[in-house]
PDB file of N, CA and C in Angstrom:
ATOM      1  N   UNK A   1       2.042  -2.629 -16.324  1.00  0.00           N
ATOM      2  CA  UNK A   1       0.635  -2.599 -16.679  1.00  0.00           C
ATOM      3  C   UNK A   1       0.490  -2.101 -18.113  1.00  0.00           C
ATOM      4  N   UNK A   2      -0.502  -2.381 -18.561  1.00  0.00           N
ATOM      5  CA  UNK A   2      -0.904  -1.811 -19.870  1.00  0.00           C
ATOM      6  C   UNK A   2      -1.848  -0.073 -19.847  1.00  0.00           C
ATOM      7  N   UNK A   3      -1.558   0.395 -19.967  1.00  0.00           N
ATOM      8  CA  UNK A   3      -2.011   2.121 -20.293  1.00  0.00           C
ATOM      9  C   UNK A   3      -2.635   2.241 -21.500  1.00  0.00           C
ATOM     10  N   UNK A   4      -3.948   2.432 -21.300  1.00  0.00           N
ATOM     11  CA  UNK A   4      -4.600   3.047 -22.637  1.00  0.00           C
ATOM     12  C   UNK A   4      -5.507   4.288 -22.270  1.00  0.00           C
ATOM     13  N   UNK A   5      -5.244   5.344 -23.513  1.00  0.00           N
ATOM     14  CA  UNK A   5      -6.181   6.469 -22.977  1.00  0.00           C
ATOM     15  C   UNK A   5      -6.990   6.089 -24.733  1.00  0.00           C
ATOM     16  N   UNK A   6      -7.766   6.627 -24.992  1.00  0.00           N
ATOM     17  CA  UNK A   6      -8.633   7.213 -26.070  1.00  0.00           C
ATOM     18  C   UNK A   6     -10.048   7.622 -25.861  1.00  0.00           C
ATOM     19  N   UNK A   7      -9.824   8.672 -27.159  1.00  0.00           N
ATOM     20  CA  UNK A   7     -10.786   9.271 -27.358  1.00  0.00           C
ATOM     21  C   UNK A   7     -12.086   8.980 -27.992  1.00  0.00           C
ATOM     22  N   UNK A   8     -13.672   9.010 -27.616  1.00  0.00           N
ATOM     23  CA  UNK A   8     -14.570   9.120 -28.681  1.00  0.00           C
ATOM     24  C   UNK A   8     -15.128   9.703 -29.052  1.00  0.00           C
ATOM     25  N   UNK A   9     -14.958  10.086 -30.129  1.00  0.00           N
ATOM     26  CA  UNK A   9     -16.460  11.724 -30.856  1.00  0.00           C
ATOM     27  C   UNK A   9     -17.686  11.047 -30.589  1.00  0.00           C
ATOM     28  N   UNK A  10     -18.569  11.516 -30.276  1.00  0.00           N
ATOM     29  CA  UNK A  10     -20.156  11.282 -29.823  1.00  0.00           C
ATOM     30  C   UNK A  10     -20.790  11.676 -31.092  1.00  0.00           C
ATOM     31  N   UNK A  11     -21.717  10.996 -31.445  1.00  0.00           N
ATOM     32  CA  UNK A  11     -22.662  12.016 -32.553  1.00  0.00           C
ATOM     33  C   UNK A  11     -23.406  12.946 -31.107  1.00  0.00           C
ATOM     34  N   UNK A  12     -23.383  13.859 -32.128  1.00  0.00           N
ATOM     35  CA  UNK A  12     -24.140  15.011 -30.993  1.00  0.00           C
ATOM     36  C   UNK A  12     -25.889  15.052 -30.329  1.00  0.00           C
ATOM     37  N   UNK A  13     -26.354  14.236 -31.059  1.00  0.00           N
ATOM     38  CA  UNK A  13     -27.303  13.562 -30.605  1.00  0.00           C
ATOM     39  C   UNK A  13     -27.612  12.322 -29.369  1.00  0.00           C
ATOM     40  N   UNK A  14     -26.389  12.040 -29.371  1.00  0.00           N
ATOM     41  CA  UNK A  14     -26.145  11.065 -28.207  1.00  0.00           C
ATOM     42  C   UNK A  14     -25.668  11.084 -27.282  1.00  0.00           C
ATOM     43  N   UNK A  15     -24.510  12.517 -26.989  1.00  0.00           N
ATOM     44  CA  UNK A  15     -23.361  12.712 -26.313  1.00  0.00           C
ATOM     45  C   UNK A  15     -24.106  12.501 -24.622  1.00  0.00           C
ATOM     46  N   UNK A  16     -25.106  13.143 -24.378  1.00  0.00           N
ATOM     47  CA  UNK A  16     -25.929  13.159 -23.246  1.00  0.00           C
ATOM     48  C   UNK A  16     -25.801  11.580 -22.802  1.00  0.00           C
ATOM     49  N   UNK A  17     -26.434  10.802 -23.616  1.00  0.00           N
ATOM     50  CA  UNK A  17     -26.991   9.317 -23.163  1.00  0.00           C
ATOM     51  C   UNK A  17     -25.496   8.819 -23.250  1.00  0.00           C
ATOM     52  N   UNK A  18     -24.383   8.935 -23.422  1.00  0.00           N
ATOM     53  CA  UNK A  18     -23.006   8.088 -23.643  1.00  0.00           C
ATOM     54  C   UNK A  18     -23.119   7.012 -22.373  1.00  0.00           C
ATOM     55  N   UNK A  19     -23.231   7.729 -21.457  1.00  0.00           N
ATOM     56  CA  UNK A  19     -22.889   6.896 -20.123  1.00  0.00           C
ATOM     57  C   UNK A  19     -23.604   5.792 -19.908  1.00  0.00           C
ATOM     58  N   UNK A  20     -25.239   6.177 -20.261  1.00  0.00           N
ATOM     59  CA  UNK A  20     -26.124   5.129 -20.127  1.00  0.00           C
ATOM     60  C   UNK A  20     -25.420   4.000 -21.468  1.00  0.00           C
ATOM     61  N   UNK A  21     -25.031   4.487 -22.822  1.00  0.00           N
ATOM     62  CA  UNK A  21     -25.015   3.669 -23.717  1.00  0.00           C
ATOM     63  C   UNK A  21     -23.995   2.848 -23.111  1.00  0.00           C
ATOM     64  N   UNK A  22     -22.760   3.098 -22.390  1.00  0.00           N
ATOM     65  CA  UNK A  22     -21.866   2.532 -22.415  1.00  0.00           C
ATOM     66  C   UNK A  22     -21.478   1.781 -20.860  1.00  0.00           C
ATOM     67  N   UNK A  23     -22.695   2.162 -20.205  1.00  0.00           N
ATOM     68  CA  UNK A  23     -22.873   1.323 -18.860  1.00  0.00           C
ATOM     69  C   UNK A  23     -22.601  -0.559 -18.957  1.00  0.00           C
ATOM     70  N   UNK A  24     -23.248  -1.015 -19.380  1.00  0.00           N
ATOM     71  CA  UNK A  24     -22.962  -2.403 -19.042  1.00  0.00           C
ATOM     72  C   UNK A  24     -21.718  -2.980 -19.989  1.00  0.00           C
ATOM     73  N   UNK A  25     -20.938  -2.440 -20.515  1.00  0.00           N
ATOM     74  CA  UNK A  25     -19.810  -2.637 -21.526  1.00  0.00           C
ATOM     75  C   UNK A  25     -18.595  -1.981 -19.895  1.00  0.00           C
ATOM     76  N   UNK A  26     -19.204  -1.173 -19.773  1.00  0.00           N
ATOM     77  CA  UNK A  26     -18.060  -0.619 -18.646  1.00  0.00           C
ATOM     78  C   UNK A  26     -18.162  -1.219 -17.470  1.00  0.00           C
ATOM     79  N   UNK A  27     -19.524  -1.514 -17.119  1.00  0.00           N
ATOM     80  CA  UNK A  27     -19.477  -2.208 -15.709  1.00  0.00           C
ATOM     81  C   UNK A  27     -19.131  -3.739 -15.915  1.00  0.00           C
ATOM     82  N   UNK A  28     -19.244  -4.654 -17.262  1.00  0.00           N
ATOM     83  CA  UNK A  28     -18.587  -6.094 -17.289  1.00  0.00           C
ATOM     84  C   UNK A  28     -16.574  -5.996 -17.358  1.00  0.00           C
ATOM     85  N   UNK A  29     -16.330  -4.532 -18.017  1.00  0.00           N
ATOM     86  CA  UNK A  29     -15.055  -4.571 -18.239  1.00  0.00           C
ATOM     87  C   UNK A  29     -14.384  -4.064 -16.447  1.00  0.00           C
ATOM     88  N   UNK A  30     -15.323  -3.540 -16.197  1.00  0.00           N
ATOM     89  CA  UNK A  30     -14.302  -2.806 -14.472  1.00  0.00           C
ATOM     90  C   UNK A  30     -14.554  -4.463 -13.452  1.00  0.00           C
ATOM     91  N   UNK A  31     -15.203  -5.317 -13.907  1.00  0.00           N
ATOM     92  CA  UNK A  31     -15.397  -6.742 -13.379  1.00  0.00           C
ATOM     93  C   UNK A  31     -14.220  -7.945 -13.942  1.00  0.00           C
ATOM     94  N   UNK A  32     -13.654  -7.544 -14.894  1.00  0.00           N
ATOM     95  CA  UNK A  32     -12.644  -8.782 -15.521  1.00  0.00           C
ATOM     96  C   UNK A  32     -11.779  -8.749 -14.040  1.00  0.00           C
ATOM     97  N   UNK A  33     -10.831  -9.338 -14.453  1.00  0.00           N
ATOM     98  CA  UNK A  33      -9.747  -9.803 -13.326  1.00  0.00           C
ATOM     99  C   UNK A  33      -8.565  -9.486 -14.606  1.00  0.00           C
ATOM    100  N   UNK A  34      -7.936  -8.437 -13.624  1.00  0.00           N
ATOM    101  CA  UNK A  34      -6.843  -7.824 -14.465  1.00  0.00           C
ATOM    102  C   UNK A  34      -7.535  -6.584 -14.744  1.00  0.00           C
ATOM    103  N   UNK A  35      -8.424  -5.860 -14.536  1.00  0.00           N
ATOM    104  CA  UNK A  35      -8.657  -4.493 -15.121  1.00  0.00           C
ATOM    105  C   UNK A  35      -8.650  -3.624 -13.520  1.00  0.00           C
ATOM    106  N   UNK A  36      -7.393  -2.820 -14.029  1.00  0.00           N
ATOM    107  CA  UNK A  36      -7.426  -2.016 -13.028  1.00  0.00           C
ATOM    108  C   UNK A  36      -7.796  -0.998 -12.657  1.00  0.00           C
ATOM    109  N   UNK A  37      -8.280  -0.245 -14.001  1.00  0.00           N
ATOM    110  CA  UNK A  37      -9.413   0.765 -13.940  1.00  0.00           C
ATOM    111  C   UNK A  37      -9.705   1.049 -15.713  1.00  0.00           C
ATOM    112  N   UNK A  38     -11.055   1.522 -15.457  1.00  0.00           N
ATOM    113  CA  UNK A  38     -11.515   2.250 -16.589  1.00  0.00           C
ATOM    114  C   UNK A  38     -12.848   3.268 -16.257  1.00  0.00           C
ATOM    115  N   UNK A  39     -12.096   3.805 -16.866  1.00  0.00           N
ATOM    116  CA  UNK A  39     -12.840   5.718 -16.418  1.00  0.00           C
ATOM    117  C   UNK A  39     -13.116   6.325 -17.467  1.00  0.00           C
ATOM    118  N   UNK A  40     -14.443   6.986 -17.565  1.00  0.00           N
ATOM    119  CA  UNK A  40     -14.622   7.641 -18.731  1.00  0.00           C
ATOM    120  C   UNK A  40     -14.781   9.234 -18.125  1.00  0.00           C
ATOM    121  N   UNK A  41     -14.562  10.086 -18.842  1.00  0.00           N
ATOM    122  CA  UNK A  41     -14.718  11.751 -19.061  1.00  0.00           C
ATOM    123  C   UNK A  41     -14.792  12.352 -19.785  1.00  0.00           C
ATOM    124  N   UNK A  42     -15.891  12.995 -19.510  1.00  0.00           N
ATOM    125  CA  UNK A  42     -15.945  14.086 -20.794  1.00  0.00           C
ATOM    126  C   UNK A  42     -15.088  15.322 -20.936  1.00  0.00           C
ATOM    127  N   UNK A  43     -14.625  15.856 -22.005  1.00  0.00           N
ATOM    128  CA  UNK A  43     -13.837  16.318 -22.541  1.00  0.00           C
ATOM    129  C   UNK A  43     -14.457  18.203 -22.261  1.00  0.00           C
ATOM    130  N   UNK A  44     -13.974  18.660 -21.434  1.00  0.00           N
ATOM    131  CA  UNK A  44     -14.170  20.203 -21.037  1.00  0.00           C
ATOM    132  C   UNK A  44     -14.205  21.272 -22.362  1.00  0.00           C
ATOM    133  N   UNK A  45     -13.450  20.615 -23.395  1.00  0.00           N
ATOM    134  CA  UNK A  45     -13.357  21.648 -24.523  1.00  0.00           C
ATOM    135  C   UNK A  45     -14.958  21.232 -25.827  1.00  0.00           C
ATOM    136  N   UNK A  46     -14.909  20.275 -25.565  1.00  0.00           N
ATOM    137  CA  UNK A  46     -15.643  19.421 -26.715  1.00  0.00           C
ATOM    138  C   UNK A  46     -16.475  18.457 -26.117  1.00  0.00           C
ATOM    139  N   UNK A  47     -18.087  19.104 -26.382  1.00  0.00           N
ATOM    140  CA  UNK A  47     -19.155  18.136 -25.259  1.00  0.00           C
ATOM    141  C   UNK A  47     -19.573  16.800 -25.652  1.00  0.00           C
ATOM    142  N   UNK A  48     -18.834  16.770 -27.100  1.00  0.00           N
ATOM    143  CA  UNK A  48     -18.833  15.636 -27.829  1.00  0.00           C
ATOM    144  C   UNK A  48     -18.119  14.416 -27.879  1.00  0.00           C
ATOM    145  N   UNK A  49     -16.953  14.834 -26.921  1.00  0.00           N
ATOM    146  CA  UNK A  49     -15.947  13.765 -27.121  1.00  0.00           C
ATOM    147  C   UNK A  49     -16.473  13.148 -25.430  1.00  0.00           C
ATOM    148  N   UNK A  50     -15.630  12.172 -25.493  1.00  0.00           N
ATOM    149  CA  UNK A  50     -15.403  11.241 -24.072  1.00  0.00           C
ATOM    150  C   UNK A  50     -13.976  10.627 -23.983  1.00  0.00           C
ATOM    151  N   UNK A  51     -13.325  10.788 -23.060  1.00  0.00           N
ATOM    152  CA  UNK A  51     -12.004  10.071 -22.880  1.00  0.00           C
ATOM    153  C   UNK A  51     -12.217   9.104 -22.253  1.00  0.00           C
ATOM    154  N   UNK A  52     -11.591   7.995 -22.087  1.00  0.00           N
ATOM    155  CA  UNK A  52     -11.488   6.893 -21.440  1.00  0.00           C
ATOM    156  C   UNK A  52     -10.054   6.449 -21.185  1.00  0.00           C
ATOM    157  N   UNK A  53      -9.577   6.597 -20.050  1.00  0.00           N
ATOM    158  CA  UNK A  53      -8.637   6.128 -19.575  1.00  0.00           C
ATOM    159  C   UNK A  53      -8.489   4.657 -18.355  1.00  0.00           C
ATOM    160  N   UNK A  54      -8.182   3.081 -19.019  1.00  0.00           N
ATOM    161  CA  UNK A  54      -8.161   2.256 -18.996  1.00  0.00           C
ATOM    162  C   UNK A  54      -6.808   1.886 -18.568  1.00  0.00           C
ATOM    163  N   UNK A  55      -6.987   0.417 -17.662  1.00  0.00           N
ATOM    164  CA  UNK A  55      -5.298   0.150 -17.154  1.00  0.00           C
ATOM    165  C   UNK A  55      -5.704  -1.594 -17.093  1.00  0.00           C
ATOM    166  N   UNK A  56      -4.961  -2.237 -17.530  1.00  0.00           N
ATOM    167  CA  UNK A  56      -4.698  -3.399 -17.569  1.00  0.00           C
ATOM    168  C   UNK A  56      -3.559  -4.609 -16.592  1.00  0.00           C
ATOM    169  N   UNK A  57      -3.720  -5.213 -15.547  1.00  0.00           N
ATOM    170  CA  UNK A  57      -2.378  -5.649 -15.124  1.00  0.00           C
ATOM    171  C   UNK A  57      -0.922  -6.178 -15.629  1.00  0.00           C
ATOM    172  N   UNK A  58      -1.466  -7.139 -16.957  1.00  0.00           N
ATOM    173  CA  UNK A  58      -0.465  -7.556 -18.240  1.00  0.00           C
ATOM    174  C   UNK A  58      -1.306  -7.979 -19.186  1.00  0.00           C
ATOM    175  N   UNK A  59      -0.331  -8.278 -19.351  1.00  0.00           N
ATOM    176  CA  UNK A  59      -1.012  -8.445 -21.370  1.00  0.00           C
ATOM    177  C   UNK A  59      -1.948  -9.353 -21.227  1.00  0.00           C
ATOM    178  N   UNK A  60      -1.952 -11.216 -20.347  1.00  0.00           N
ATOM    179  CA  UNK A  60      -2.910 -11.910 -20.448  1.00  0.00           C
ATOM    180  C   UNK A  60      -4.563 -10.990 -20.045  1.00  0.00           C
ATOM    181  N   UNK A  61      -4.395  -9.871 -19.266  1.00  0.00           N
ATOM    182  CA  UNK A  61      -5.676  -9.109 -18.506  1.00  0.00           C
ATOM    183  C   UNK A  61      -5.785  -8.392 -20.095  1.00  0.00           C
ATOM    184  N   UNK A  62      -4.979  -7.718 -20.652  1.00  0.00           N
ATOM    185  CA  UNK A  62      -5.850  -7.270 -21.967  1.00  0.00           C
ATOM    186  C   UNK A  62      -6.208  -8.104 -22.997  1.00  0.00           C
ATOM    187  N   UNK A  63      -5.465  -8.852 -22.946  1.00  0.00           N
ATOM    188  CA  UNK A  63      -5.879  -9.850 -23.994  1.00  0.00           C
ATOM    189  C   UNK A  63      -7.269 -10.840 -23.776  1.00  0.00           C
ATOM    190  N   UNK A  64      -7.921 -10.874 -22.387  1.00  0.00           N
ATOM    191  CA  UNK A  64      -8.718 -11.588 -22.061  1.00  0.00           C
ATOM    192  C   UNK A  64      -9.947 -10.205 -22.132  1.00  0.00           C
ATOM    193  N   UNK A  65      -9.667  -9.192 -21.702  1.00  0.00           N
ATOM    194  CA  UNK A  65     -10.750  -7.821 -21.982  1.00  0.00           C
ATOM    195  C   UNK A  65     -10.971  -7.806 -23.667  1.00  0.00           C
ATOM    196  N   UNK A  66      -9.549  -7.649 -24.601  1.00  0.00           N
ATOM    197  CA  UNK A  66     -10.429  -7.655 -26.369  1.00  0.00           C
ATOM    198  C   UNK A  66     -10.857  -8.804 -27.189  1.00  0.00           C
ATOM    199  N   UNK A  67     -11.150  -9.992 -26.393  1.00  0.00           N
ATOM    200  CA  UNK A  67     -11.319 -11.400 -26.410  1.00  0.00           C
ATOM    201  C   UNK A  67     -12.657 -11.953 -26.111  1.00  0.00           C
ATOM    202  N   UNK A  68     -12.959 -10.733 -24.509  1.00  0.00           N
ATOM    203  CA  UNK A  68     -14.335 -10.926 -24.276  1.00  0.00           C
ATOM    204  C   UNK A  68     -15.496 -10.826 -24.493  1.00  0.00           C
ATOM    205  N   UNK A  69     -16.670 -11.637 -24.725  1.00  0.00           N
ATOM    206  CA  UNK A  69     -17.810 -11.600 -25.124  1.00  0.00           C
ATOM    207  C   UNK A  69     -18.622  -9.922 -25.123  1.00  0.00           C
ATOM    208  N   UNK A  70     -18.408  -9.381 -23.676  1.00  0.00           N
ATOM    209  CA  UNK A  70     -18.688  -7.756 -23.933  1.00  0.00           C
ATOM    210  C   UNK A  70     -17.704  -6.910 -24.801  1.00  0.00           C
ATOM    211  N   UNK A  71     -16.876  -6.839 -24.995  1.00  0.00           N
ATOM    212  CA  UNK A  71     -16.013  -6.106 -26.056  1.00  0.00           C
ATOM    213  C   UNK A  71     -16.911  -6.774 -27.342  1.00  0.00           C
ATOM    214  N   UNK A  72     -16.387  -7.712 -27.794  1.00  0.00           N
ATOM    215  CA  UNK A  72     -17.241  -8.492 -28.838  1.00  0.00           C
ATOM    216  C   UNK A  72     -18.192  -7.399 -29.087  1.00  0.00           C
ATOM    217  N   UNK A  73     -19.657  -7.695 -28.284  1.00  0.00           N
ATOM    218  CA  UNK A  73     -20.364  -7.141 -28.406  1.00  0.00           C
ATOM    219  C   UNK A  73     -20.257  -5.435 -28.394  1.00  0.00           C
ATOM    220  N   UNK A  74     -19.956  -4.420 -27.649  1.00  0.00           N
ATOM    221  CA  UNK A  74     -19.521  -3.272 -27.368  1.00  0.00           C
ATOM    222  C   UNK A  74     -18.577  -2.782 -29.196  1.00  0.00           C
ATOM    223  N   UNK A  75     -17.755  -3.723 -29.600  1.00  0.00           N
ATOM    224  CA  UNK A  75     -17.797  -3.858 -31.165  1.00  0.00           C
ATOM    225  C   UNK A  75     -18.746  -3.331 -32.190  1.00  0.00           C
ATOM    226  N   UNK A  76     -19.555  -3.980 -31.740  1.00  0.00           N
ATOM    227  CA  UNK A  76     -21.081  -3.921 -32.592  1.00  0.00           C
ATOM    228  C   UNK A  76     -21.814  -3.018 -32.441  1.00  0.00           C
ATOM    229  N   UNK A  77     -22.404  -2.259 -31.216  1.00  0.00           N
ATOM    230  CA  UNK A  77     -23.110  -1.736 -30.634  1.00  0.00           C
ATOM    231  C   UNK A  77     -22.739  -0.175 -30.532  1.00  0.00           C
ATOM    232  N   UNK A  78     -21.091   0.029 -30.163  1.00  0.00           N
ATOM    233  CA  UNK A  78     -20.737   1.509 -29.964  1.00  0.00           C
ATOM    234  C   UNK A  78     -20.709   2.191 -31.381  1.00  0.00           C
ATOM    235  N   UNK A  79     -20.136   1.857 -32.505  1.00  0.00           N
ATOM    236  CA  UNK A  79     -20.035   2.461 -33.882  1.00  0.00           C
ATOM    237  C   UNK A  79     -20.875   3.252 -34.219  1.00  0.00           C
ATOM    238  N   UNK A  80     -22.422   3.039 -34.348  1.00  0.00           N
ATOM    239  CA  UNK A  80     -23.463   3.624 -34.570  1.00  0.00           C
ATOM    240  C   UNK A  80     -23.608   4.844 -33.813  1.00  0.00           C
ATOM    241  N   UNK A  81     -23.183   5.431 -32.442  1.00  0.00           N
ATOM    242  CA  UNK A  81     -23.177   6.145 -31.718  1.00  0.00           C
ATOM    243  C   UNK A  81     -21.831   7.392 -31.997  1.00  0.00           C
ATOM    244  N   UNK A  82     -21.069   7.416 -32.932  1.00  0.00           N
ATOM    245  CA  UNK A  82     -19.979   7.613 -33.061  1.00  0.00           C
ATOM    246  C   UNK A  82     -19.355   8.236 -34.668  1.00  0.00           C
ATOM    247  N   UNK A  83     -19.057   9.564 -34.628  1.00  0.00           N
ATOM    248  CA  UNK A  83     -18.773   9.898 -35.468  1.00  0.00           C
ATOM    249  C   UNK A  83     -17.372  10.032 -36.138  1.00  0.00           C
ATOM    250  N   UNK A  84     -16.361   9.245 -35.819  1.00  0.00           N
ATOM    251  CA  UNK A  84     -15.196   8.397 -36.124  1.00  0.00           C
ATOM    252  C   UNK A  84     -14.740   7.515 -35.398  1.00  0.00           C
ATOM    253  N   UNK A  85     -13.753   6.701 -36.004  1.00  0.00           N
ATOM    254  CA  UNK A  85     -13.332   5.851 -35.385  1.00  0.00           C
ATOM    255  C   UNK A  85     -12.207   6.059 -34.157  1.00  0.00           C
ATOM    256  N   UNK A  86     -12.672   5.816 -33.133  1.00  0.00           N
ATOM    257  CA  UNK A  86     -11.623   6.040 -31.650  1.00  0.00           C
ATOM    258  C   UNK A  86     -10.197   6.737 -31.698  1.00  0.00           C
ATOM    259  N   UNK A  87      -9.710   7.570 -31.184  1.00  0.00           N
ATOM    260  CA  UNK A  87      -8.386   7.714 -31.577  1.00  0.00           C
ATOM    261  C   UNK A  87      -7.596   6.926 -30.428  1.00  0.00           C
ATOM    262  N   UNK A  88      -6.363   6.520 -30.350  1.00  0.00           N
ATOM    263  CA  UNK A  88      -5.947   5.516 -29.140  1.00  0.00           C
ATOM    264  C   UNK A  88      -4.418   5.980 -28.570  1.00  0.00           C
ATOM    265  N   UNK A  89      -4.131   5.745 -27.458  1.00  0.00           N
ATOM    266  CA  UNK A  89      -2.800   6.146 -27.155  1.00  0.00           C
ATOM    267  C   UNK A  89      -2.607   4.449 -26.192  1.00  0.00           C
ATOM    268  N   UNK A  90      -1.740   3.493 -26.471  1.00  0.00           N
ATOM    269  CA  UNK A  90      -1.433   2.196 -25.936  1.00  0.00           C
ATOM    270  C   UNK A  90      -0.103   1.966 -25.627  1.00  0.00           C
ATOM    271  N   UNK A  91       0.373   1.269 -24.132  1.00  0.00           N
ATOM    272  CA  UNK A  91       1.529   1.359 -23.917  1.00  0.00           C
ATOM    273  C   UNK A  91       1.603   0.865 -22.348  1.00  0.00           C
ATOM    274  N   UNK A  92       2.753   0.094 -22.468  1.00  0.00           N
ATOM    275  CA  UNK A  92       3.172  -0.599 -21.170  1.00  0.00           C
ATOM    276  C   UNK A  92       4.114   0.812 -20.182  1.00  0.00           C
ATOM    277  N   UNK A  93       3.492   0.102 -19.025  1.00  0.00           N
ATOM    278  CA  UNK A  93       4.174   0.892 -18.141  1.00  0.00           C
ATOM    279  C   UNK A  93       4.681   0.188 -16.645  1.00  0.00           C
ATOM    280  N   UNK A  94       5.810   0.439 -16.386  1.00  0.00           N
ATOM    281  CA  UNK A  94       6.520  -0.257 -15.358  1.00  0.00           C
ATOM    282  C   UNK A  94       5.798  -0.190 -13.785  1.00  0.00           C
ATOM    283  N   UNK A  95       4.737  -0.228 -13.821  1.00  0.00           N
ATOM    284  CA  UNK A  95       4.258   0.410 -12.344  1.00  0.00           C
ATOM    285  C   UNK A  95       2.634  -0.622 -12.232  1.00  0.00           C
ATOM    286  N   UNK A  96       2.082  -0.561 -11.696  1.00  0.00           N
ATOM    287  CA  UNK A  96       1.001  -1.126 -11.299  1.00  0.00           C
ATOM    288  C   UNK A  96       0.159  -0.770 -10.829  1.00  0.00           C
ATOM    289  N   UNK A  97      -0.008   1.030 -10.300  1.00  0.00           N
ATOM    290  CA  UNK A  97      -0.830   2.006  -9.955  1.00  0.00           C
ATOM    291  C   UNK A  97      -0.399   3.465 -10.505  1.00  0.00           C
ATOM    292  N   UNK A  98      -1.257   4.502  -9.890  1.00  0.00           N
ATOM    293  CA  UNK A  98      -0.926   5.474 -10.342  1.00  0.00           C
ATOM    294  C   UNK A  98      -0.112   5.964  -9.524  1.00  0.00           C
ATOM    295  N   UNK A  99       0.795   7.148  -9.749  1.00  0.00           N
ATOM    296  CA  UNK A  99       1.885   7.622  -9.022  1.00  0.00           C
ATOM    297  C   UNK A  99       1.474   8.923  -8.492  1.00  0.00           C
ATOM    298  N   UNK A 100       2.541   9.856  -7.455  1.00  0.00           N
ATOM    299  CA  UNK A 100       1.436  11.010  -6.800  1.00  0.00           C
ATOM    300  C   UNK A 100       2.714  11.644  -8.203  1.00  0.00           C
ATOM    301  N   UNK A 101       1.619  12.981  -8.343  1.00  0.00           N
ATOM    302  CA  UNK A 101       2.288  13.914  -8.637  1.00  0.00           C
ATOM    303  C   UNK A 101       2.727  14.985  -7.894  1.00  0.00           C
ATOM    304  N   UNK A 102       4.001  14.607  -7.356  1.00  0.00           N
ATOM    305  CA  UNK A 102       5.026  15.621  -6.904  1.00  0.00           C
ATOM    306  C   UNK A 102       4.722  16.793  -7.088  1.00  0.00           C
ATOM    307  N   UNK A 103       4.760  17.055  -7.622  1.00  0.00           N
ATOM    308  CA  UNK A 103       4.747  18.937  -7.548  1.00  0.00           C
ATOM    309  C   UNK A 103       3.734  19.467  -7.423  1.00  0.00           C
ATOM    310  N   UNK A 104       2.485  18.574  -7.165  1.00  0.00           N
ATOM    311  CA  UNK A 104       1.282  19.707  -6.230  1.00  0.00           C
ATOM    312  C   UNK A 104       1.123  18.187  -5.276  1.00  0.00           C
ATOM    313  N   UNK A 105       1.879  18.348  -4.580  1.00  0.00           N
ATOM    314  CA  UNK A 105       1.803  17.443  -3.087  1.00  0.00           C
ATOM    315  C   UNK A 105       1.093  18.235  -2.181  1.00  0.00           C
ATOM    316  N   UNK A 106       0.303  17.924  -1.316  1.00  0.00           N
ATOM    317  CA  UNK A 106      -0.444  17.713  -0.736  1.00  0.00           C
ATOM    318  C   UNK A 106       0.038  17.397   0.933  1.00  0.00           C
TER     319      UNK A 106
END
């Protein structure tokens, strides 16, 4: 699968409304075929940031998500809300879900 986490600084004026801003960009992307999740959270240290941690099945599923008409748009639309540009962590991973973590098993 494809693994992406990143970060976004909020202007602090907006950080509240993020979710609403970024509702129909998130609800067309958790609808592709090939997206296996995308989750946003806010950041416990910094009320400004938002993480988003995103999973892709293969490359054709990401490549059809930064291709799509909502990204496209979500392009255009998120910048203004945003006081740098995204920071990104991207990377294939041999698995297709998430794994338990062992050492606080349950």
């Amino acid at each position: 699968m494809i693994f992406i986490t990143a970060k976004f600084r909020v202007k602090p004026e907006h950080a509240e409304d993020w979710p609403s801003i970024t509702a129909d960009f998130t609800a067309a992307t958790r609808a592709e075929p090939g997206c296996l999740w995308f989750d946003w959270s806010r950041s416990l240290d910094d009320a400004d940031e938002y993480v988003l941690v995103e999973a892709f099945a293969d490359d054709e599923a990401a490549t059809r998500h930064v291709t799509s008409d909502h990204f496209k748009a979500a392009q255009q639309h998120l910048p203004p809300y945003l006081v740098e540009t995204p920071r990104i962590v991207n990377f294939k991973v041999p698995q297709d879900d998430w794994s338990e973590l062992g050492e606080l098993a349950v």
